[in-house]
PDB file of N, CA and C in Angstrom:
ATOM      1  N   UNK A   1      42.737 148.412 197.693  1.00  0.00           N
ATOM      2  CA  UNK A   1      42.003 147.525 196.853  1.00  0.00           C
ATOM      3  C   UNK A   1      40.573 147.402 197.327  1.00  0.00           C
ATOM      4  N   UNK A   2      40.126 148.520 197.895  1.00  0.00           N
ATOM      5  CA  UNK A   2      38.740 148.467 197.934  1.00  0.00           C
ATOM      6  C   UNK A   2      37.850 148.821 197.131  1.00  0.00           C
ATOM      7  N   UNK A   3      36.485 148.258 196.933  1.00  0.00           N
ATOM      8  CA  UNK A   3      35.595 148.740 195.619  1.00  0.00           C
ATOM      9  C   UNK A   3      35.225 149.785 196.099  1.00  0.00           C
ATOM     10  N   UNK A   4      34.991 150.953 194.646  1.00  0.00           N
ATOM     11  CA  UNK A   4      34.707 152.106 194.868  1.00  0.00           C
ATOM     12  C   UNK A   4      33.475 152.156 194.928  1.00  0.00           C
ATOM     13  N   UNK A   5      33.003 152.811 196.347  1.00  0.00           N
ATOM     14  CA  UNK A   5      31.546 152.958 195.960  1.00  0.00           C
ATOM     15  C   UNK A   5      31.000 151.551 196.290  1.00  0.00           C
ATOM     16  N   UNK A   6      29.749 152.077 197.129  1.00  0.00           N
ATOM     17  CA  UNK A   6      28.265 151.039 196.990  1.00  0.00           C
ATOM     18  C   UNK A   6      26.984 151.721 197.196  1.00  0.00           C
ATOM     19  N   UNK A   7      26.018 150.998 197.177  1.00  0.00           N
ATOM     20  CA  UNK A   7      24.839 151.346 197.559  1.00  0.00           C
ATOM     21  C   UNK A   7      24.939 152.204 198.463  1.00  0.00           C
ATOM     22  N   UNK A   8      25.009 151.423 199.412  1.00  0.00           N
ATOM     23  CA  UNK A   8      24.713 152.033 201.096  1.00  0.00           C
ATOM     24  C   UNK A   8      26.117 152.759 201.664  1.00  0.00           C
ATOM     25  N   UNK A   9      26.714 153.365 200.709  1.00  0.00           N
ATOM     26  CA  UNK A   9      28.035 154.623 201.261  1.00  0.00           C
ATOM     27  C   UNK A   9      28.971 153.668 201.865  1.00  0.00           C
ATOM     28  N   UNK A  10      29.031 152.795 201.843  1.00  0.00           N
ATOM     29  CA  UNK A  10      30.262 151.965 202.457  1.00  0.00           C
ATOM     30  C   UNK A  10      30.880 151.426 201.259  1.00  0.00           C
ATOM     31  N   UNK A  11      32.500 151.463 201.528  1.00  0.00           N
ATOM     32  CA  UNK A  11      32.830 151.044 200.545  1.00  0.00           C
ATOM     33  C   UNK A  11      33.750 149.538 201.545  1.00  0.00           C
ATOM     34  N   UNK A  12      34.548 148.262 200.544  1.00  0.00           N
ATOM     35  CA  UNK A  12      34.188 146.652 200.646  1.00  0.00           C
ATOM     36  C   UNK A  12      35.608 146.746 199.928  1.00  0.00           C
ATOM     37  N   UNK A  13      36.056 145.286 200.671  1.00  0.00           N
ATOM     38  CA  UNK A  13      37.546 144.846 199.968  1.00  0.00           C
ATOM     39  C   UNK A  13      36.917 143.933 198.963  1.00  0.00           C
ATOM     40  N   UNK A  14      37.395 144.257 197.743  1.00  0.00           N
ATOM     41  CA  UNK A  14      37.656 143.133 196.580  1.00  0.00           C
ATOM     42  C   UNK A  14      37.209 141.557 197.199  1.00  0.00           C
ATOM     43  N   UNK A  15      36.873 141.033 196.351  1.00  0.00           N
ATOM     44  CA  UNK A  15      37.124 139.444 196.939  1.00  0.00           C
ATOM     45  C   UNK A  15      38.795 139.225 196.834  1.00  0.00           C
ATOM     46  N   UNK A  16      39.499 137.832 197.322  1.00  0.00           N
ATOM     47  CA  UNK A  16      40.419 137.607 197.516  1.00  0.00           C
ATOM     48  C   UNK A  16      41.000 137.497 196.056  1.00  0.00           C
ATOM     49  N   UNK A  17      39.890 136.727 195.597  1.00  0.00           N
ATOM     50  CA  UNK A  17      40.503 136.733 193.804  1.00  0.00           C
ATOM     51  C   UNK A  17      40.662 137.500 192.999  1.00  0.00           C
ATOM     52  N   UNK A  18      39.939 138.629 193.239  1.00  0.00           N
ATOM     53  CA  UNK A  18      39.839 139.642 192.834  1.00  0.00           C
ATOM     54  C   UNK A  18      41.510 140.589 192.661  1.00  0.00           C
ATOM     55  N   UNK A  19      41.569 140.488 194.140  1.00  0.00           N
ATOM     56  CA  UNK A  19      42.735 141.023 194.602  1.00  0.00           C
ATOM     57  C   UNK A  19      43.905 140.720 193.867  1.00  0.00           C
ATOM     58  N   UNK A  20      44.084 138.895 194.142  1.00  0.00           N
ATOM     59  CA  UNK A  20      44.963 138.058 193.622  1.00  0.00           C
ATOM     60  C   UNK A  20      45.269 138.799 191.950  1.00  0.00           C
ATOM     61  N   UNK A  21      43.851 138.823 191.250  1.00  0.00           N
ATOM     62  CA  UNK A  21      43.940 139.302 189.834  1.00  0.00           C
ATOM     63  C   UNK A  21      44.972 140.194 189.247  1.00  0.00           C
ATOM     64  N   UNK A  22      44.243 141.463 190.053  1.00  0.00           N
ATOM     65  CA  UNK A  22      44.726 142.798 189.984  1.00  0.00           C
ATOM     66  C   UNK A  22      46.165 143.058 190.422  1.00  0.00           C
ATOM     67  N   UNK A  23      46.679 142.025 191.472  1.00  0.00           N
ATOM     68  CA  UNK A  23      48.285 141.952 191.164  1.00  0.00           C
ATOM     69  C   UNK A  23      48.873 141.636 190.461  1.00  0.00           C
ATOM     70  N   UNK A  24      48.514 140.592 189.880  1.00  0.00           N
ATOM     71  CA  UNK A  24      48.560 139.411 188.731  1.00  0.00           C
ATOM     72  C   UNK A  24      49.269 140.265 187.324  1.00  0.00           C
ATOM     73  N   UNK A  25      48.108 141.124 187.147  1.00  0.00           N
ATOM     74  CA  UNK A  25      47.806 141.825 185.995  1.00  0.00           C
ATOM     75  C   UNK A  25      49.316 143.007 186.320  1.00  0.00           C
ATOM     76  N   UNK A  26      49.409 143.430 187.047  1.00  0.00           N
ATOM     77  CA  UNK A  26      49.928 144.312 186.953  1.00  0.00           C
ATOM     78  C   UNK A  26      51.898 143.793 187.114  1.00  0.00           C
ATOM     79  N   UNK A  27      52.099 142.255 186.818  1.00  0.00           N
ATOM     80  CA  UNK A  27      52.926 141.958 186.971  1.00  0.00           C
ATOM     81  C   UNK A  27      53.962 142.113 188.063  1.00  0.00           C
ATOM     82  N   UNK A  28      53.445 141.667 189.517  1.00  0.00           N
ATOM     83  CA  UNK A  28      54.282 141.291 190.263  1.00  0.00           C
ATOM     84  C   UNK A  28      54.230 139.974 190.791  1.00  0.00           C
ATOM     85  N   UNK A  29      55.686 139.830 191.547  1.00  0.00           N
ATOM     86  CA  UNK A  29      55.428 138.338 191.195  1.00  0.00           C
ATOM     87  C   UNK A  29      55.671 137.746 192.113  1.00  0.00           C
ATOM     88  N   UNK A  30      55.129 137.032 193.348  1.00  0.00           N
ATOM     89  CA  UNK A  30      55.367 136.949 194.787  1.00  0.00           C
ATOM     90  C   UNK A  30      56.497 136.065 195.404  1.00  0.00           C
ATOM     91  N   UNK A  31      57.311 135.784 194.214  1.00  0.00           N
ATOM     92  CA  UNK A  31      58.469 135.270 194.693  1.00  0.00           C
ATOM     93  C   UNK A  31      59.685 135.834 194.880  1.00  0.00           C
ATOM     94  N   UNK A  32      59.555 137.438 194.901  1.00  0.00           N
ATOM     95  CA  UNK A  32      60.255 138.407 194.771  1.00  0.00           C
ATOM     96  C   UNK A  32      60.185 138.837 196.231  1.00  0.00           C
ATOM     97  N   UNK A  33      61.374 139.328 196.737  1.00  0.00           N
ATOM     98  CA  UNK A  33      61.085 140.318 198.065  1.00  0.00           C
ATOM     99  C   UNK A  33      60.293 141.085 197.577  1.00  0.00           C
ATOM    100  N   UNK A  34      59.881 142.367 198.177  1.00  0.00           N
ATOM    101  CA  UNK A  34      58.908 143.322 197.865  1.00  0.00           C
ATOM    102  C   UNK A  34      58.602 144.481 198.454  1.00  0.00           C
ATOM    103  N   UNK A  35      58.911 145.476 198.304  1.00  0.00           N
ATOM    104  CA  UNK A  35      59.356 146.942 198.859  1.00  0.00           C
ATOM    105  C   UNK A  35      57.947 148.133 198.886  1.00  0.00           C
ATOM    106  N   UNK A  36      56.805 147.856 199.512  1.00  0.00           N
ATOM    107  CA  UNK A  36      56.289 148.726 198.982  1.00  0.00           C
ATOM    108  C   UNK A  36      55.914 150.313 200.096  1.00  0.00           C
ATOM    109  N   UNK A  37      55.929 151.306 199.008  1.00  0.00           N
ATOM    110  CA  UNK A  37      55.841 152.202 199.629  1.00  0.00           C
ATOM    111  C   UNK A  37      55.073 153.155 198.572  1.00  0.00           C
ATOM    112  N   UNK A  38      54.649 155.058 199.265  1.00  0.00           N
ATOM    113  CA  UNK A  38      54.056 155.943 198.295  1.00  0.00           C
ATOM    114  C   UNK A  38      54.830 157.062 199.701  1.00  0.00           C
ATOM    115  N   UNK A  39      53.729 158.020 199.243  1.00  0.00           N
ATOM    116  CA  UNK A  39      54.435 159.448 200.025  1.00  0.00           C
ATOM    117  C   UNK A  39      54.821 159.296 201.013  1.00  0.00           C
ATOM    118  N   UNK A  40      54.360 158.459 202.099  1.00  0.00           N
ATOM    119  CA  UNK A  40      54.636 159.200 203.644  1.00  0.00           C
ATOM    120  C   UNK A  40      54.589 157.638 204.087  1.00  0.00           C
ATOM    121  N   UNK A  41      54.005 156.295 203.546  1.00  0.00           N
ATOM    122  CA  UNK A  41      53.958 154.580 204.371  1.00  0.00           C
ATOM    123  C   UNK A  41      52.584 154.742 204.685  1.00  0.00           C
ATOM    124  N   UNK A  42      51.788 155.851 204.684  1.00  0.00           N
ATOM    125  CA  UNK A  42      50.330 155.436 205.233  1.00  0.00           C
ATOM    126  C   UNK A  42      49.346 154.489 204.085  1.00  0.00           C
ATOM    127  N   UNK A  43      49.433 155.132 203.199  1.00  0.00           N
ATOM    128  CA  UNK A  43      48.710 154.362 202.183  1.00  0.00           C
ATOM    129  C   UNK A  43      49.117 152.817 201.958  1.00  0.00           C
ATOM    130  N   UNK A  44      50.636 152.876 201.724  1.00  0.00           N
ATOM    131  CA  UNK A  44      51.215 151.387 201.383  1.00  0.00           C
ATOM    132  C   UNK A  44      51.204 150.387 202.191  1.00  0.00           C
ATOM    133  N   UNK A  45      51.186 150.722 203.472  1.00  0.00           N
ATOM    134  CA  UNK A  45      50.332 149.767 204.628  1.00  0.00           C
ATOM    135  C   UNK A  45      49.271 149.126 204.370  1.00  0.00           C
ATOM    136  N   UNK A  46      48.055 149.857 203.381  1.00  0.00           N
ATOM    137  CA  UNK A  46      46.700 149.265 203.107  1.00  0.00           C
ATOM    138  C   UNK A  46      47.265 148.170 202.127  1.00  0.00           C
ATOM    139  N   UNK A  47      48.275 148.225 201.124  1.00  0.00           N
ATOM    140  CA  UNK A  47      48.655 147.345 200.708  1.00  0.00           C
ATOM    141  C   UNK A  47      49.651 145.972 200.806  1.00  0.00           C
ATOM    142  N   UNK A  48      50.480 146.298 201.742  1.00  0.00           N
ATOM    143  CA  UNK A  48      50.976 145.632 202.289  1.00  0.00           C
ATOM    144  C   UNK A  48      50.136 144.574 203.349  1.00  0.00           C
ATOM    145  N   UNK A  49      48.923 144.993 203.945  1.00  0.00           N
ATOM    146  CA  UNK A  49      47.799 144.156 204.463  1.00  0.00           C
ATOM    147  C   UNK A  49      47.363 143.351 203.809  1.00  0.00           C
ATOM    148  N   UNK A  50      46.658 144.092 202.390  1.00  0.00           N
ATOM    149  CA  UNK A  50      46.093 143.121 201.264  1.00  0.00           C
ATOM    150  C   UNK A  50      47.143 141.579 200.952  1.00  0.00           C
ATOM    151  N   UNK A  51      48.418 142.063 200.638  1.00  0.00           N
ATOM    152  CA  UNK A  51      49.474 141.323 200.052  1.00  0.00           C
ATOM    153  C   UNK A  51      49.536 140.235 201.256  1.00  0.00           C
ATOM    154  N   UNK A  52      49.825 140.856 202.364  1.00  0.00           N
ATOM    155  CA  UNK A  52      49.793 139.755 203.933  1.00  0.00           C
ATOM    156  C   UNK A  52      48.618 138.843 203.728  1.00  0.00           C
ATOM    157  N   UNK A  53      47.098 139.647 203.720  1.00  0.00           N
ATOM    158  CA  UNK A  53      46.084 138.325 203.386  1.00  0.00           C
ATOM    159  C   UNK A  53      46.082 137.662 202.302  1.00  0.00           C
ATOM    160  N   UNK A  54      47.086 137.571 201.049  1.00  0.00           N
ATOM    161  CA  UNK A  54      46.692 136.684 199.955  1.00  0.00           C
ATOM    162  C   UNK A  54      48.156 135.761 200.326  1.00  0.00           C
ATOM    163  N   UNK A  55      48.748 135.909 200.933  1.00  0.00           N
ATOM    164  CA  UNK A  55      50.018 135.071 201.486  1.00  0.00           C
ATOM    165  C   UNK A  55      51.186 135.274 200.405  1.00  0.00           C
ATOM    166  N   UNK A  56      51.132 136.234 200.266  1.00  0.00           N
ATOM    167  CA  UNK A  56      52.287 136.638 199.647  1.00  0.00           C
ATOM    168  C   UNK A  56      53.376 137.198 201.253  1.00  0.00           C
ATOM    169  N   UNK A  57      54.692 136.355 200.566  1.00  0.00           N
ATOM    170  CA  UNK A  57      55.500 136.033 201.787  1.00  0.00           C
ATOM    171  C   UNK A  57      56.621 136.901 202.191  1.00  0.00           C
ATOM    172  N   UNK A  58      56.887 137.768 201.228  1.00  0.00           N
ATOM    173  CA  UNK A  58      58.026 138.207 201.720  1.00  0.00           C
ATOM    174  C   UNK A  58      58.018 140.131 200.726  1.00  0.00           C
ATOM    175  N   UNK A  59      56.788 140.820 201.902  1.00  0.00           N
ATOM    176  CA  UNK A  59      56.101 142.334 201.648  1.00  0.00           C
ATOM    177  C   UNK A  59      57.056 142.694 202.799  1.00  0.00           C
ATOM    178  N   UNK A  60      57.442 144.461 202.659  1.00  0.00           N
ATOM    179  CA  UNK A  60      57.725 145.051 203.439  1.00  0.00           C
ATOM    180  C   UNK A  60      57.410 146.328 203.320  1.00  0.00           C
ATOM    181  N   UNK A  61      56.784 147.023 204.285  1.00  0.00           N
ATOM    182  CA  UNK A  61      56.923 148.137 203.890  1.00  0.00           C
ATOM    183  C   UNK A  61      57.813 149.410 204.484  1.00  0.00           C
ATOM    184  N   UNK A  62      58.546 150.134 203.685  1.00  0.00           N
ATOM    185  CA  UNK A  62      59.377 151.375 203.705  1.00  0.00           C
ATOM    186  C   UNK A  62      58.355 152.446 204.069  1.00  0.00           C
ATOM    187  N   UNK A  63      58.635 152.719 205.312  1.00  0.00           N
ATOM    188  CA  UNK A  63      57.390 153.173 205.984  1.00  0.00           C
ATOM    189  C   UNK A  63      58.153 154.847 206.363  1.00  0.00           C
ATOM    190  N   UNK A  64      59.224 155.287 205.505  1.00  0.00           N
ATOM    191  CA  UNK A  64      59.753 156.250 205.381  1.00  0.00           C
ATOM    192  C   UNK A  64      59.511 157.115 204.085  1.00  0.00           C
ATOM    193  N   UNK A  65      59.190 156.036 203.151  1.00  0.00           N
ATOM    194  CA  UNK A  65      58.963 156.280 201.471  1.00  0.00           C
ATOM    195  C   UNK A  65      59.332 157.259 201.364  1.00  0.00           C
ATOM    196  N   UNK A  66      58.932 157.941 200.299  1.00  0.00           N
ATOM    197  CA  UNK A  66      59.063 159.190 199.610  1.00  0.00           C
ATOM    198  C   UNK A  66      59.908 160.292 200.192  1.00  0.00           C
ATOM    199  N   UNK A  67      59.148 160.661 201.185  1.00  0.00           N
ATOM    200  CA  UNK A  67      59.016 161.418 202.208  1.00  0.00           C
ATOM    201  C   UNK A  67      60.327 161.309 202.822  1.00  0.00           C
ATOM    202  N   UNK A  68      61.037 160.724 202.613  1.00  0.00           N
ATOM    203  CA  UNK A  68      62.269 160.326 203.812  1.00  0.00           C
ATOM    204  C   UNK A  68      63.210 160.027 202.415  1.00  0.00           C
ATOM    205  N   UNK A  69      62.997 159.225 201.323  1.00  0.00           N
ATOM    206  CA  UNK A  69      64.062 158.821 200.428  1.00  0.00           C
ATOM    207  C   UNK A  69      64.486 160.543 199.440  1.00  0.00           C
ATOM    208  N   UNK A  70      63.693 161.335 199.445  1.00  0.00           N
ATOM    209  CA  UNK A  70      63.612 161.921 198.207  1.00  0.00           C
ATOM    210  C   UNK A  70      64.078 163.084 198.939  1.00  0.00           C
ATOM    211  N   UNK A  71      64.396 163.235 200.284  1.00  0.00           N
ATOM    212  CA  UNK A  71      65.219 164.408 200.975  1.00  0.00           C
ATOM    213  C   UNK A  71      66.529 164.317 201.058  1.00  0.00           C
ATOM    214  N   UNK A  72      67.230 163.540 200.698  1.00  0.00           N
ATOM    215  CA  UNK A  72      68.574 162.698 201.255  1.00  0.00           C
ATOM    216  C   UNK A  72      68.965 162.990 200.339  1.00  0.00           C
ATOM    217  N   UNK A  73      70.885 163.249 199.634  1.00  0.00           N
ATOM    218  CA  UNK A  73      71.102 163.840 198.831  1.00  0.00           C
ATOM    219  C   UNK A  73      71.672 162.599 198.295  1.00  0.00           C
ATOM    220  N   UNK A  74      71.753 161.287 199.231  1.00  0.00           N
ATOM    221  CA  UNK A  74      72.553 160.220 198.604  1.00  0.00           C
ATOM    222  C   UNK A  74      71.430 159.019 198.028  1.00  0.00           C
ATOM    223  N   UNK A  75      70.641 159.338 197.908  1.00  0.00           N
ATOM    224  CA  UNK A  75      69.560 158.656 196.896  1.00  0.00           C
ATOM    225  C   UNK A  75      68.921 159.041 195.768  1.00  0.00           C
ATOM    226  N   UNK A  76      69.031 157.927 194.966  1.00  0.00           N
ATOM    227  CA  UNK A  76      68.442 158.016 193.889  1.00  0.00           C
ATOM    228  C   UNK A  76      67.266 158.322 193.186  1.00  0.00           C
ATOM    229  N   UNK A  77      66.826 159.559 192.268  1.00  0.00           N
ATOM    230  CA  UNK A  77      65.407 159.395 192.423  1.00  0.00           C
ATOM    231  C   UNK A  77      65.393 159.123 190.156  1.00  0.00           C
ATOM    232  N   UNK A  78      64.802 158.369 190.021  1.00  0.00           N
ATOM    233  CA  UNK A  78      64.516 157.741 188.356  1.00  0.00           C
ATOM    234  C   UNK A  78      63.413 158.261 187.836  1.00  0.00           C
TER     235      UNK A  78
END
């Protein structure tokens, strides 16, 4: 959830509300446990941080994701 791009080649986290928004919007809902993961846990960490600073309480991340679920012959892939 960082802005893309600035002036000076650095790129900046969202404001908090910002953040808050863009979860908002995308319908999740922080009273839910919460599983997040992508290919390999490196990326979903950056999110799982974000989610930690807006106090959303109960993030985890599957720090095996993809990468580990989608080799296994006894999981599901949708």
């Amino acid at each position: 959830m960082a802005k893309e791009g600035s002036d000076d080649g650095v790129n900046y986290f969202h404001s908090l509300n910002k953040m808050e928004s863009l979860i908002q919007e995308a319908g999740i809902d922080q009273n839910k446990p919460l599983i997040i993961h992508c290919q390999s846990g490196v990326r979903a960490s950056f999110t799982v941080f974000c989610m930690a600073m807006l106090g959303y309480p109960n993030v985890k991340l599957y720090d095996g994701s993809m990468f580990e679920w989608a080799n296994r012959d006894d999981t599901p892939l949708v």
